[in-house]
N, C-alpha and C. Protein backbone atom coordinates (compact mmCIF):
# COMPACT_ATOMS: atom_id res chain seq x y z
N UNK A 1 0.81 -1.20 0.00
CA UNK A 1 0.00 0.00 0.00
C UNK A 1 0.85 1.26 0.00
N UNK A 2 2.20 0.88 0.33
CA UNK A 2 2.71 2.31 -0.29
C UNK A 2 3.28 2.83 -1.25
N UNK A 3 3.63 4.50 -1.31
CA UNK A 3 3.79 4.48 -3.01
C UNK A 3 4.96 4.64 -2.80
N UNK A 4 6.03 4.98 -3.97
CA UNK A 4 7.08 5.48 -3.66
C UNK A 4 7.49 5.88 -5.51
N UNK A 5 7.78 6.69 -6.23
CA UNK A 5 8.01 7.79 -7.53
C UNK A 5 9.09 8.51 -7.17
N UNK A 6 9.57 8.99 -8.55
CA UNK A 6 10.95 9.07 -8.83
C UNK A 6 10.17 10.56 -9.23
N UNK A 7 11.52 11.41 -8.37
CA UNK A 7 10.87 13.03 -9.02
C UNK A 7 11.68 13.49 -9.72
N UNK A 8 12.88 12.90 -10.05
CA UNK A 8 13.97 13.64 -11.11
C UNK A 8 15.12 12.72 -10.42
N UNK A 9 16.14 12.79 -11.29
CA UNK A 9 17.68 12.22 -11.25
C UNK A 9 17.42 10.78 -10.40
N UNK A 10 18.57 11.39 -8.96
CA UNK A 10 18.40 9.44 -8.39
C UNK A 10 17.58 10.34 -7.18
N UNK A 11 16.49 11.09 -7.59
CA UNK A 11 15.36 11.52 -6.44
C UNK A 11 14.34 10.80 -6.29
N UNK A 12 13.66 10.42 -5.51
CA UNK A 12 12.43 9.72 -5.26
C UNK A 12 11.60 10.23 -4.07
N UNK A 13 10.27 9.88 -4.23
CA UNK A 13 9.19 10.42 -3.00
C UNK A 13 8.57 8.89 -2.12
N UNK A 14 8.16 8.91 -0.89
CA UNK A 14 7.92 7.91 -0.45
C UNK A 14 6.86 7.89 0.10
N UNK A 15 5.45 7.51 -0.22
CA UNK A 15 4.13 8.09 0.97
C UNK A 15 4.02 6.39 1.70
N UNK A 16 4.19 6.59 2.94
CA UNK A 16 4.02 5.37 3.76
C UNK A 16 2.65 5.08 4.77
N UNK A 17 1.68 4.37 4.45
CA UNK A 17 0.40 4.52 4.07
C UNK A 17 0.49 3.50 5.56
N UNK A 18 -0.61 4.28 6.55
CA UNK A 18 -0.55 3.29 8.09
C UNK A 18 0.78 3.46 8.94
N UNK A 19 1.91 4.18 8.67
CA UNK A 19 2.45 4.19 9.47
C UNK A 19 1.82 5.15 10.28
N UNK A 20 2.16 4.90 12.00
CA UNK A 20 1.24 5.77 12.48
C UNK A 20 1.95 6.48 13.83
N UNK A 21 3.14 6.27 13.74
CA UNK A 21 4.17 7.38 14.94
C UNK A 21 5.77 7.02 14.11
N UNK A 22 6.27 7.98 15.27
CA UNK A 22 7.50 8.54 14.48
C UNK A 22 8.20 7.30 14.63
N UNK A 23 8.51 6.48 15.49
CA UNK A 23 9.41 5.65 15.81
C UNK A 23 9.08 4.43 14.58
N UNK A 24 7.82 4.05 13.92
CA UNK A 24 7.35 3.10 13.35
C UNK A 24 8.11 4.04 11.80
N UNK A 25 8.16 5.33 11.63
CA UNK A 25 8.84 5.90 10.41
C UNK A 25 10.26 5.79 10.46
N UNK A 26 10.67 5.54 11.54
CA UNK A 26 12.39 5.26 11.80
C UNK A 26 12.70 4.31 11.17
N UNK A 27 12.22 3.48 11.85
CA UNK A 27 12.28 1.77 11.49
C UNK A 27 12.33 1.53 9.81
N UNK A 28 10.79 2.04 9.43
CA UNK A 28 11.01 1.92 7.86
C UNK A 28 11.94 2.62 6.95
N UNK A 29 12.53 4.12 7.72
CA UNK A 29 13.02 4.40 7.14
C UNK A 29 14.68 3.79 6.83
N UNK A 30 14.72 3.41 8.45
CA UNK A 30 16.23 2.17 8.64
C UNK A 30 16.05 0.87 7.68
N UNK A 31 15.00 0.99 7.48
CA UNK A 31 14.87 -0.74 6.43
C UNK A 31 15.59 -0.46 5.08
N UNK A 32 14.65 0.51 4.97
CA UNK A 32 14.93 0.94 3.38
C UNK A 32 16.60 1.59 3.27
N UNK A 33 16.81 2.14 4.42
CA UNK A 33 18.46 2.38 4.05
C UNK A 33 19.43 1.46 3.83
N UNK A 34 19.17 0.08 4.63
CA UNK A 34 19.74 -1.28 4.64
C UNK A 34 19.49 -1.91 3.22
N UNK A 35 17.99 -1.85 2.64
CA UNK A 35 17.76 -2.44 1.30
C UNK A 35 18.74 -2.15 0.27
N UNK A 36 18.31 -0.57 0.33
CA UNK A 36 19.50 0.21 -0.92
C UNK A 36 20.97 -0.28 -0.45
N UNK A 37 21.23 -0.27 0.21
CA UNK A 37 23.13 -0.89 0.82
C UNK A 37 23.24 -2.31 0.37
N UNK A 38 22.18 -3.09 0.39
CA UNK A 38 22.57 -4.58 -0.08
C UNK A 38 22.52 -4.70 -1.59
N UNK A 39 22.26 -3.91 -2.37
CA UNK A 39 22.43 -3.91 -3.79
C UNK A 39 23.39 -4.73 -4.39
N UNK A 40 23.53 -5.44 -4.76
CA UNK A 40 24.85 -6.32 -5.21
C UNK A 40 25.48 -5.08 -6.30
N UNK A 41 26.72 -4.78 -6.65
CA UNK A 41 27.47 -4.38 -7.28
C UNK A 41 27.20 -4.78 -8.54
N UNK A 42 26.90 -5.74 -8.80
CA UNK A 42 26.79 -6.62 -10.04
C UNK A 42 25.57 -5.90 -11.23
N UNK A 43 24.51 -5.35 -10.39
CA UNK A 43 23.14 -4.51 -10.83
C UNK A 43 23.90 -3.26 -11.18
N UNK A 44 25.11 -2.63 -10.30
CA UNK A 44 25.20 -1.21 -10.46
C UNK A 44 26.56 -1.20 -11.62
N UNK A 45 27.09 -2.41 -12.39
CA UNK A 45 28.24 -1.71 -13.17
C UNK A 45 29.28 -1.45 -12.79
N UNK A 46 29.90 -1.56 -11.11
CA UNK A 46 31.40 -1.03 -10.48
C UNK A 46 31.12 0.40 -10.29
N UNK A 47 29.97 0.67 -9.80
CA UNK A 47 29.53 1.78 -9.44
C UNK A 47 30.22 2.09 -7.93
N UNK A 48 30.15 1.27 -7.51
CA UNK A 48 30.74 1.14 -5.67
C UNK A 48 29.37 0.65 -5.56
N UNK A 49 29.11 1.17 -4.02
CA UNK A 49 28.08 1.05 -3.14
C UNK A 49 26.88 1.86 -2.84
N UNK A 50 25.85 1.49 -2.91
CA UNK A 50 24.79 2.54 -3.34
C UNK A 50 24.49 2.73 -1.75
N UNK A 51 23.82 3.87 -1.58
CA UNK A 51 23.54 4.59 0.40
C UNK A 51 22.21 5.31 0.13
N UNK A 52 21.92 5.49 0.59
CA UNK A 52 20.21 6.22 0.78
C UNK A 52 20.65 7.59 1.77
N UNK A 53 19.94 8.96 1.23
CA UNK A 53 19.91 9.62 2.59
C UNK A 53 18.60 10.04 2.24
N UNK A 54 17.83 10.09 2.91
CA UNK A 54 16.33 10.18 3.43
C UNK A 54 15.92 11.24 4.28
N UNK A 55 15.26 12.03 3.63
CA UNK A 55 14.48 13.22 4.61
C UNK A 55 13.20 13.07 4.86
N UNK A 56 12.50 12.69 5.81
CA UNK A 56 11.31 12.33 6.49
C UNK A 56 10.12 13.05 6.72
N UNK A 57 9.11 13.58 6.86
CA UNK A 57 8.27 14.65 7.63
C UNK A 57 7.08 13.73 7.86
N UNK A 58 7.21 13.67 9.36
CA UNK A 58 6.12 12.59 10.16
C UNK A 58 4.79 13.40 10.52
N UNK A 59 3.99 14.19 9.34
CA UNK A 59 2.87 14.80 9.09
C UNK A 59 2.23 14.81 7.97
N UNK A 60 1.02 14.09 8.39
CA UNK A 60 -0.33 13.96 7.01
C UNK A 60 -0.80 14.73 7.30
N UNK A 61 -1.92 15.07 5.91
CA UNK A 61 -2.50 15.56 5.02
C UNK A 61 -2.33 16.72 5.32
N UNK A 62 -1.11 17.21 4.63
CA UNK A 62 -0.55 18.09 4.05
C UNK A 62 -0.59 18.54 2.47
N UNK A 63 -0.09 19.46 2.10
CA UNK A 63 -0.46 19.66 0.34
C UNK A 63 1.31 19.07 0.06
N UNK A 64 1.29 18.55 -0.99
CA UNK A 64 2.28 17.94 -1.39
C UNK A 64 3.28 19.07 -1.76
N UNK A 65 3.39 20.25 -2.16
CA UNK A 65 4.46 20.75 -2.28
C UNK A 65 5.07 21.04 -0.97
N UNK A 66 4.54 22.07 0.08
CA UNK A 66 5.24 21.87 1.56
C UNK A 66 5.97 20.92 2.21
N UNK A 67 5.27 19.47 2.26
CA UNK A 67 5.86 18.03 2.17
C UNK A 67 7.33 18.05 1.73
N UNK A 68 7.34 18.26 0.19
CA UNK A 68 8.44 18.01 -0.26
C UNK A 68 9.60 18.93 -0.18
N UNK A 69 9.20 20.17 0.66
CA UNK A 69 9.90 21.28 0.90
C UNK A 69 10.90 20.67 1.94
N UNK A 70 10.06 20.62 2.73
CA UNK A 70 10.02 19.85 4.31
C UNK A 70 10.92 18.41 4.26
N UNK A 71 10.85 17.55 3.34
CA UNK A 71 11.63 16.57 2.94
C UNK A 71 13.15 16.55 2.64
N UNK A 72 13.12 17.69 1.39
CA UNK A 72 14.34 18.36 0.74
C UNK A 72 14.93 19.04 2.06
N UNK A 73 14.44 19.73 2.85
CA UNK A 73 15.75 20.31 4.09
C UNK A 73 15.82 18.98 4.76
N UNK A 74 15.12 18.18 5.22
CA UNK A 74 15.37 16.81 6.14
C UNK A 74 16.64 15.87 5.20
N UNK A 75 16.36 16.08 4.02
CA UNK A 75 17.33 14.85 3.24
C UNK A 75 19.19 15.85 3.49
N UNK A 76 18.72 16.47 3.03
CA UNK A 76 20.02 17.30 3.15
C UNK A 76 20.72 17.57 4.96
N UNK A 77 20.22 17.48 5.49
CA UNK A 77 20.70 17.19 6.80
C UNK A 77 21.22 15.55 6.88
N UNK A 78 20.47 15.24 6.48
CA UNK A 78 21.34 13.56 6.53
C UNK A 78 22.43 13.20 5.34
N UNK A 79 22.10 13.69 4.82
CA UNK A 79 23.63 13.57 3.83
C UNK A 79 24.57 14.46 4.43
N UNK A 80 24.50 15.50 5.33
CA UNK A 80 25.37 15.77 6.06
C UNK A 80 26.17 15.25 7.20
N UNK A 81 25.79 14.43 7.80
CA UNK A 81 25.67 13.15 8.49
C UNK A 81 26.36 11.97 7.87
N UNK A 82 26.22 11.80 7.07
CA UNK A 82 26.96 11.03 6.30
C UNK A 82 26.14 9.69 5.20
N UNK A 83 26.95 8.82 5.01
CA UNK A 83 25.88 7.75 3.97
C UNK A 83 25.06 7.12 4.76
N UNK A 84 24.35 6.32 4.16
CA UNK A 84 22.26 5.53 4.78
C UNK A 84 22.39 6.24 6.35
N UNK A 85 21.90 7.52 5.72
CA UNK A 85 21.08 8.45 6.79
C UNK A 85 19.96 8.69 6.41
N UNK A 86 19.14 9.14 7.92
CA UNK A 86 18.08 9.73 7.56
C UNK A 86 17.78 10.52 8.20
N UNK A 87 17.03 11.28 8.43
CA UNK A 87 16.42 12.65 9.33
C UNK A 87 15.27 12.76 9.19
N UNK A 88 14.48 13.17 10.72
CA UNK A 88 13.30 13.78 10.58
C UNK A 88 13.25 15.24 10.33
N UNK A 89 12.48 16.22 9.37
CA UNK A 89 12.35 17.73 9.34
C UNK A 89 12.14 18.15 11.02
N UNK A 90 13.01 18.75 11.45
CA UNK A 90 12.14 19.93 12.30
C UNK A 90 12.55 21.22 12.01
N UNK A 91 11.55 21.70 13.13
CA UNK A 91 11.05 23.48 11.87
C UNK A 91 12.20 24.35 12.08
N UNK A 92 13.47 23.86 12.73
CA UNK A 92 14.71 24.37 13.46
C UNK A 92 15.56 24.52 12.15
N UNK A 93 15.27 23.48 10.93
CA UNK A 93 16.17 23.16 10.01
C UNK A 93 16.14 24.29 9.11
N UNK A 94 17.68 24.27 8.00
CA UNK A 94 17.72 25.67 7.89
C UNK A 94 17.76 25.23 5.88
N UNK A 95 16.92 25.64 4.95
CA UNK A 95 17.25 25.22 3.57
C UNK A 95 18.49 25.14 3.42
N UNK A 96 19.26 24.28 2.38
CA UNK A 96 20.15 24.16 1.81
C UNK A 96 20.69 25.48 0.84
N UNK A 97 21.84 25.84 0.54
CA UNK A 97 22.18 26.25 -0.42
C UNK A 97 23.05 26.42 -1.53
């Protein structure tokens, strides 16, 4: 039941349908960082190792552009952090530039 679309380059969106507190969005979001890491090399060409960084916002029904506002500063905090990160948005966070 959930979706997950590609919004440009190696970008993607993730709507996680029933999750229903933050700690249950951790978890999935820790899954999915582990998934992308087990990639065999073999799929990617000698690419190296593929990593996920993930920006989160643990609030529905919202309008989808805010969301993805809110996402884009969360992802970018975890790639600051380093590889298969993730972050939740809080409203403390400052846009990228």
């Amino acid at each position: 039941s959930d979706i997950i679309g590609r919004v440009g380059g190696d970008e993607f969106v993730g709507l996680f349908i029933g999750v229903t507190s933050v700690g249950e969005a951790g978890e999935c979001a820790g899954r999915l960082c582990q998934a992308v890491s087990r990639i065999p090399d073999l799929e990617l060409k000698g690419c190296g190792s593929p990593a996920a960084s993930e920006g989160c916002v643990p609030e529905g029904r919202k309008d989808y552009d805010s969301l993805l506002i809110k996402a884009d500063i969360a992802v970018y905090e975890a790639k600051r952090r380093g590889k298969n990160q993730f972050a939740f948005y809080e409203p403390d966070m400052k846009p990228h530039s």
